[in-house]
PDB file of N, CA and C in Angstrom:
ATOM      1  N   UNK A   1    -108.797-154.436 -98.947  1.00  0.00           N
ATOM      2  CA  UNK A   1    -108.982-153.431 -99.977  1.00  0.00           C
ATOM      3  C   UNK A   1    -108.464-154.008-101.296  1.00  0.00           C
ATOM      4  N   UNK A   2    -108.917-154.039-102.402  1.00  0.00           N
ATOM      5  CA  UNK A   2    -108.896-154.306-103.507  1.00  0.00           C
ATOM      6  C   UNK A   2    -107.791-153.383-104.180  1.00  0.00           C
ATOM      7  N   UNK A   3    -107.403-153.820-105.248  1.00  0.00           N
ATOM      8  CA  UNK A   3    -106.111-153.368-106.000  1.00  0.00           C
ATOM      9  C   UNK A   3    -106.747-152.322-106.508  1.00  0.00           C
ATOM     10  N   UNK A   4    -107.765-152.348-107.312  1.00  0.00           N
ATOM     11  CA  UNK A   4    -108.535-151.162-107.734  1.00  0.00           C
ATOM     12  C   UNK A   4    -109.230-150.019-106.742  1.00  0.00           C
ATOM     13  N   UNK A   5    -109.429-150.306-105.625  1.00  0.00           N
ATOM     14  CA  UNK A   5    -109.954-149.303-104.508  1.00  0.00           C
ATOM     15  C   UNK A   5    -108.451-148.568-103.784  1.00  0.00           C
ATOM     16  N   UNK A   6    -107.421-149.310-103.570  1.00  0.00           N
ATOM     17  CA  UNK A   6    -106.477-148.869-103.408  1.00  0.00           C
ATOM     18  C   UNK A   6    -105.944-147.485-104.601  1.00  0.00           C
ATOM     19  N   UNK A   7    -105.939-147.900-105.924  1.00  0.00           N
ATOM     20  CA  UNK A   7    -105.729-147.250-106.784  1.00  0.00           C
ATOM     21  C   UNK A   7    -106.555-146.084-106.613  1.00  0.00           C
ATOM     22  N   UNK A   8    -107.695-146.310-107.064  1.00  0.00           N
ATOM     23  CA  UNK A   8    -108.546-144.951-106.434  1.00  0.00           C
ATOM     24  C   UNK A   8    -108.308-144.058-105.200  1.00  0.00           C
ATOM     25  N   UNK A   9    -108.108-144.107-104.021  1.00  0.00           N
ATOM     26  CA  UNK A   9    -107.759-143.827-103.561  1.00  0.00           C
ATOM     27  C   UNK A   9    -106.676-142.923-103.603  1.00  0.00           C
ATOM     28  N   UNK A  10    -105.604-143.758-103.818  1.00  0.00           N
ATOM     29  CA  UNK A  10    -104.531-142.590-104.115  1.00  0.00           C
ATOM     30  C   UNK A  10    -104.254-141.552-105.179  1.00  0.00           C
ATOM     31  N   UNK A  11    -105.271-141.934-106.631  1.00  0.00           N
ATOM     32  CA  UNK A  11    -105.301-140.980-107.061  1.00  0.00           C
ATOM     33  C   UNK A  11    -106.380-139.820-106.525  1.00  0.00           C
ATOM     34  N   UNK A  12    -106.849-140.058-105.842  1.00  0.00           N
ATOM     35  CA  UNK A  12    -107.918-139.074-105.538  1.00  0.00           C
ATOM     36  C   UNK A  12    -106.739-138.299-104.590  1.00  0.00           C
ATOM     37  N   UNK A  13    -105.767-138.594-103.797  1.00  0.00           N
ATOM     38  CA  UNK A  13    -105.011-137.985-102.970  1.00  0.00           C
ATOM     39  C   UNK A  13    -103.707-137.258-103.646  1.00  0.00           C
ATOM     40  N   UNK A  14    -104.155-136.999-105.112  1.00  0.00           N
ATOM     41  CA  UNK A  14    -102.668-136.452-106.134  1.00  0.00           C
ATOM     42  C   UNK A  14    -103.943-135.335-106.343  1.00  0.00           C
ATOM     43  N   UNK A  15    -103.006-134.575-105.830  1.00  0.00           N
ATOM     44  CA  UNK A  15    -103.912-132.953-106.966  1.00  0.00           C
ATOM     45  C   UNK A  15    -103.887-132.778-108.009  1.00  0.00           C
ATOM     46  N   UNK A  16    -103.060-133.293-109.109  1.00  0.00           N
ATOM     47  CA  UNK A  16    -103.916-133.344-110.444  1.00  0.00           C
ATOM     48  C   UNK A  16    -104.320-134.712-111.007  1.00  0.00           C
ATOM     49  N   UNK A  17    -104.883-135.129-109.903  1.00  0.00           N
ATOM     50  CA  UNK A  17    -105.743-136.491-109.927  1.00  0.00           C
ATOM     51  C   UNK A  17    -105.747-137.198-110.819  1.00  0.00           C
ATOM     52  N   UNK A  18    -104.412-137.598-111.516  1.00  0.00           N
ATOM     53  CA  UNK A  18    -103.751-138.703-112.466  1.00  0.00           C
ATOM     54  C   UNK A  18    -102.970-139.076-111.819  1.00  0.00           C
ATOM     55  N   UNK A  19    -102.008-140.113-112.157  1.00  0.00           N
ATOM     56  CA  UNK A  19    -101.185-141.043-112.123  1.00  0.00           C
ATOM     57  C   UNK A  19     -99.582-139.963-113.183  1.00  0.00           C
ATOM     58  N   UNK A  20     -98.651-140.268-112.400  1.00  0.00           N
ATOM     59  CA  UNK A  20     -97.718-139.852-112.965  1.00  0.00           C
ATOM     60  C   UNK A  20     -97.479-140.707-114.836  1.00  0.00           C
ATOM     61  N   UNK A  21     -97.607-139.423-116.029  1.00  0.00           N
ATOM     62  CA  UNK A  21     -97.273-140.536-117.041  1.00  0.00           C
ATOM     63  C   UNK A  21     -95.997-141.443-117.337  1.00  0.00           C
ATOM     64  N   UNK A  22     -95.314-142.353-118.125  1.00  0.00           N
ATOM     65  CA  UNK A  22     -93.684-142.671-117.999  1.00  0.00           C
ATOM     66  C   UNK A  22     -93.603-141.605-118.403  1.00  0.00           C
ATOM     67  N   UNK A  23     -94.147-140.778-120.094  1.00  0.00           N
ATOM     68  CA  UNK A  23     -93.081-140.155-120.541  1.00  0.00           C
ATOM     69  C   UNK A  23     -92.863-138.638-119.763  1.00  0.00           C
ATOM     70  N   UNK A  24     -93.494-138.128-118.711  1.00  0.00           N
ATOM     71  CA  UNK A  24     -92.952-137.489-117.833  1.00  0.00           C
ATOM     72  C   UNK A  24     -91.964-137.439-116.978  1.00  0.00           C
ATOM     73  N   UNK A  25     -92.180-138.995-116.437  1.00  0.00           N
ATOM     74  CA  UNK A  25     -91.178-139.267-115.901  1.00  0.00           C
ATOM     75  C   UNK A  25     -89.957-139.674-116.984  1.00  0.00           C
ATOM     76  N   UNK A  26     -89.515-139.562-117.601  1.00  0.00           N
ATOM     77  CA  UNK A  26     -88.526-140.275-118.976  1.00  0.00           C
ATOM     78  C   UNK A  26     -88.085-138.267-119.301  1.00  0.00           C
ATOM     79  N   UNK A  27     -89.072-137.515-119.360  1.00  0.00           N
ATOM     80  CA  UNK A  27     -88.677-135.867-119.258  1.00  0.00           C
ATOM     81  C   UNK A  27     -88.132-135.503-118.375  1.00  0.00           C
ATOM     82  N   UNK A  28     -88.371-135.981-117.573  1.00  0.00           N
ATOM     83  CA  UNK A  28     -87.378-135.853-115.858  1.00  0.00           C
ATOM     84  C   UNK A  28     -85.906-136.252-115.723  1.00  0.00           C
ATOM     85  N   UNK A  29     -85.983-137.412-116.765  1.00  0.00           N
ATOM     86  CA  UNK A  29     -84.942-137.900-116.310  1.00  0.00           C
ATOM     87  C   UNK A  29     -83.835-137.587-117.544  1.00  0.00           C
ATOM     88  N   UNK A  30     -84.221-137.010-118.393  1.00  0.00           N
ATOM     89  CA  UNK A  30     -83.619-136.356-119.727  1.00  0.00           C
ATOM     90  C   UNK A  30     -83.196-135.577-119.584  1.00  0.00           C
ATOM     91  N   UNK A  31     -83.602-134.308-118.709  1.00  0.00           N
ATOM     92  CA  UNK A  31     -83.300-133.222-118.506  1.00  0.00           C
ATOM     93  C   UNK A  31     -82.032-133.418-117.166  1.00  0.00           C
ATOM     94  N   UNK A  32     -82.372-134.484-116.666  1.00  0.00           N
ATOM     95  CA  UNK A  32     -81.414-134.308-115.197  1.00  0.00           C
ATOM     96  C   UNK A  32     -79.977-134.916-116.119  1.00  0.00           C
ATOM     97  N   UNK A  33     -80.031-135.528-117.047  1.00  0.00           N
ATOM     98  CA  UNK A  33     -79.179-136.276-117.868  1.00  0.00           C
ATOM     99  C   UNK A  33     -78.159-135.195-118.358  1.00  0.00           C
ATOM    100  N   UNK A  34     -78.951-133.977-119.143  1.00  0.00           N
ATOM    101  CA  UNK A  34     -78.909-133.355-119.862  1.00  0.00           C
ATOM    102  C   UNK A  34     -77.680-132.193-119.572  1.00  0.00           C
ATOM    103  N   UNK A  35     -77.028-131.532-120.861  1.00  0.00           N
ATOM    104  CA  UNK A  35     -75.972-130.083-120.074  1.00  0.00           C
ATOM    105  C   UNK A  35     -77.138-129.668-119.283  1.00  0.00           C
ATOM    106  N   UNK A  36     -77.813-129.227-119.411  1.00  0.00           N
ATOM    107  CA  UNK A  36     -79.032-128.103-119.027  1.00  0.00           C
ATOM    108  C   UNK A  36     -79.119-128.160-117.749  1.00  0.00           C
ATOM    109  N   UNK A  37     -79.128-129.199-116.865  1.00  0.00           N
ATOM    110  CA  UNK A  37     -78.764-129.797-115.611  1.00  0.00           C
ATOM    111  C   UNK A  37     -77.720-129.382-114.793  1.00  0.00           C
ATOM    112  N   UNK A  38     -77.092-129.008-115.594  1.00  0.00           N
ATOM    113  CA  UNK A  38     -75.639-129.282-114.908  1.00  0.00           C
ATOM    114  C   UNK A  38     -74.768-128.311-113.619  1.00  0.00           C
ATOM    115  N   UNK A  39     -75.998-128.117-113.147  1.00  0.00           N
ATOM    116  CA  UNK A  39     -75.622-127.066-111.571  1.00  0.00           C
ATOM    117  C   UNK A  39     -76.426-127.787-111.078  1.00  0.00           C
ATOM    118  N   UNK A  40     -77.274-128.926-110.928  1.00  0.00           N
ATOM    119  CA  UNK A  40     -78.189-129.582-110.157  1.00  0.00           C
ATOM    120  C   UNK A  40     -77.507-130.663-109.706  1.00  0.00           C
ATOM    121  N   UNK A  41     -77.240-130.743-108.002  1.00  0.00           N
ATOM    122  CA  UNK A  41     -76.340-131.665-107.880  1.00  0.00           C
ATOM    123  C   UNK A  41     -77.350-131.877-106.060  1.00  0.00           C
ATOM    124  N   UNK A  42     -77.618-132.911-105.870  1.00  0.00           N
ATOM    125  CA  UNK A  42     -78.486-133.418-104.316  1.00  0.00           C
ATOM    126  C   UNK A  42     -79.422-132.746-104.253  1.00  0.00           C
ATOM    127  N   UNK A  43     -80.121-132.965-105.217  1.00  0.00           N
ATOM    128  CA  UNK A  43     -81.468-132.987-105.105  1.00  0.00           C
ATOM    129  C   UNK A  43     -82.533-134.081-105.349  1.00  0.00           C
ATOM    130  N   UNK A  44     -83.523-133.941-104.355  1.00  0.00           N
ATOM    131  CA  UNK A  44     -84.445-134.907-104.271  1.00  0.00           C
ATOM    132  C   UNK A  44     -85.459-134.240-105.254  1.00  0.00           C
ATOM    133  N   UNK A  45     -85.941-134.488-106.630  1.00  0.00           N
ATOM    134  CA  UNK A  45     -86.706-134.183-107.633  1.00  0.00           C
ATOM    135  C   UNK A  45     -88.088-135.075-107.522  1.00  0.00           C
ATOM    136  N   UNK A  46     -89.400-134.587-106.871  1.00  0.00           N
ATOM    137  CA  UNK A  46     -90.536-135.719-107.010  1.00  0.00           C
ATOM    138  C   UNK A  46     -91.314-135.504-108.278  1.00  0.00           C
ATOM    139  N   UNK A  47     -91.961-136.288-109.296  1.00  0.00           N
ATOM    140  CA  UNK A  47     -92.198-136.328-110.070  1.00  0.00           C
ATOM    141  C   UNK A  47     -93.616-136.848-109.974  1.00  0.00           C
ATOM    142  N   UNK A  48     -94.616-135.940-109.127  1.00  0.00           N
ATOM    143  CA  UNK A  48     -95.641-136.457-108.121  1.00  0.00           C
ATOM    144  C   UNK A  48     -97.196-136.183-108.580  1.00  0.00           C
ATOM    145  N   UNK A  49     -97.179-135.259-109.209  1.00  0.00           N
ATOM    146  CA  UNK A  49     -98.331-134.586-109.791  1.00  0.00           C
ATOM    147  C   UNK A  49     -98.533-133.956-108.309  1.00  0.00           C
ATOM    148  N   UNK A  50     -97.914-133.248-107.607  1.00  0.00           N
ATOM    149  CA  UNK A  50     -98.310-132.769-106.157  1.00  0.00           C
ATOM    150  C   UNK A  50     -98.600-133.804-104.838  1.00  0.00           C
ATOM    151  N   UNK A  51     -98.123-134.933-104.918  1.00  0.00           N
ATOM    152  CA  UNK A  51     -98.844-136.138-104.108  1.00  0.00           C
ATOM    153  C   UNK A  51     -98.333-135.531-102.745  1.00  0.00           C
ATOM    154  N   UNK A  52     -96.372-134.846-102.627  1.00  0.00           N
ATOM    155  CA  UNK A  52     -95.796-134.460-101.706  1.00  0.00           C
ATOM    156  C   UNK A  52     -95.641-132.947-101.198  1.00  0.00           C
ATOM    157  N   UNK A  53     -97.075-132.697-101.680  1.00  0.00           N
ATOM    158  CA  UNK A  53     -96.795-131.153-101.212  1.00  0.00           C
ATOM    159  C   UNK A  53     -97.278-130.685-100.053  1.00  0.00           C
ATOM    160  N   UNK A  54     -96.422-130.068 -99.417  1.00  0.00           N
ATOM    161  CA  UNK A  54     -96.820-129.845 -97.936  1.00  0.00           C
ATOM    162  C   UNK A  54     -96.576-131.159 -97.152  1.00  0.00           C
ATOM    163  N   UNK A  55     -95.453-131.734 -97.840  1.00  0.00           N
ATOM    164  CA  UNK A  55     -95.545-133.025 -96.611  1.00  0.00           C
ATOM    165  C   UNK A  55     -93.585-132.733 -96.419  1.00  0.00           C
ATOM    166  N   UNK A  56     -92.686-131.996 -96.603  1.00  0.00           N
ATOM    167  CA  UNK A  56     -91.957-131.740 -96.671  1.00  0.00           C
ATOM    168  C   UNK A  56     -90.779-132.669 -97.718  1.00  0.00           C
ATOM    169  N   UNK A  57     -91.083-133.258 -98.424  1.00  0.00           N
ATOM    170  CA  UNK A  57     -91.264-134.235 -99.353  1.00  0.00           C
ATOM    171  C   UNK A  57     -90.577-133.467-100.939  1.00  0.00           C
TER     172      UNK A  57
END
Protein backbone atom coordinates (compact mmCIF):
# COMPACT_ATOMS: atom_id res chain seq x y z
CA UNK A 1 0.00 0.00 0.00
CA UNK A 2 1.29 3.27 -0.94
CA UNK A 3 1.86 6.24 1.45
CA UNK A 4 -0.88 8.04 -0.28
CA UNK A 5 -3.55 5.08 -0.25
CA UNK A 6 -2.71 4.55 3.28
CA UNK A 7 -3.45 8.25 3.90
CA UNK A 8 -6.70 7.99 2.25
CA UNK A 9 -7.78 5.52 3.95
CA UNK A 10 -7.55 6.72 7.23
CA UNK A 11 -8.94 9.80 6.54
CA UNK A 12 -11.91 8.35 5.17
CA UNK A 13 -12.08 6.45 8.71
CA UNK A 14 -12.13 10.13 10.79
CA UNK A 15 -15.70 11.46 10.78
CA UNK A 16 -14.89 14.76 9.95
CA UNK A 17 -12.83 13.40 7.23
CA UNK A 18 -9.70 15.70 7.73
CA UNK A 19 -6.60 15.24 9.27
CA UNK A 20 -6.20 16.75 12.69
CA UNK A 21 -4.87 20.63 12.05
CA UNK A 22 -1.38 21.62 14.33
CA UNK A 23 -3.10 24.66 15.31
CA UNK A 24 -5.83 22.56 16.94
CA UNK A 25 -3.76 20.57 18.28
CA UNK A 26 -1.39 23.71 19.71
CA UNK A 27 -5.42 24.82 21.14
CA UNK A 28 -5.36 21.69 23.00
CA UNK A 29 -2.48 22.05 24.37
CA UNK A 30 -2.91 25.84 25.47
CA UNK A 31 -5.79 25.31 27.15
CA UNK A 32 -4.49 22.13 29.11
CA UNK A 33 -1.47 24.63 29.90
CA UNK A 34 -3.76 27.17 30.83
CA UNK A 35 -5.54 28.40 34.66
CA UNK A 36 -8.69 27.37 32.81
CA UNK A 37 -7.48 23.76 33.10
CA UNK A 38 -6.80 23.58 36.27
CA UNK A 39 -9.24 20.77 37.76
CA UNK A 40 -8.16 18.57 34.77
CA UNK A 41 -5.83 16.19 36.13
CA UNK A 42 -5.54 12.11 34.24
CA UNK A 43 -7.02 12.57 31.53
CA UNK A 44 -6.56 10.99 28.28
CA UNK A 45 -7.68 14.11 25.83
CA UNK A 46 -7.88 12.70 21.91
CA UNK A 47 -7.59 15.34 19.57
CA UNK A 48 -9.09 12.97 16.78
CA UNK A 49 -11.64 14.61 14.70
CA UNK A 50 -13.75 11.44 16.10
CA UNK A 51 -11.17 8.72 14.77
CA UNK A 52 -11.79 7.11 18.63
CA UNK A 53 -15.26 7.14 19.04
CA UNK A 54 -16.88 4.21 20.14
CA UNK A 55 -13.66 2.47 20.39
CA UNK A 56 -13.40 3.24 24.11
CA UNK A 57 -10.51 5.45 23.29
Amino acid sequence: MSAEDFRTQAIAAVPIKRMADVDEIAATVLFLCSPMAAAISGQAINVCGGATAGSGG
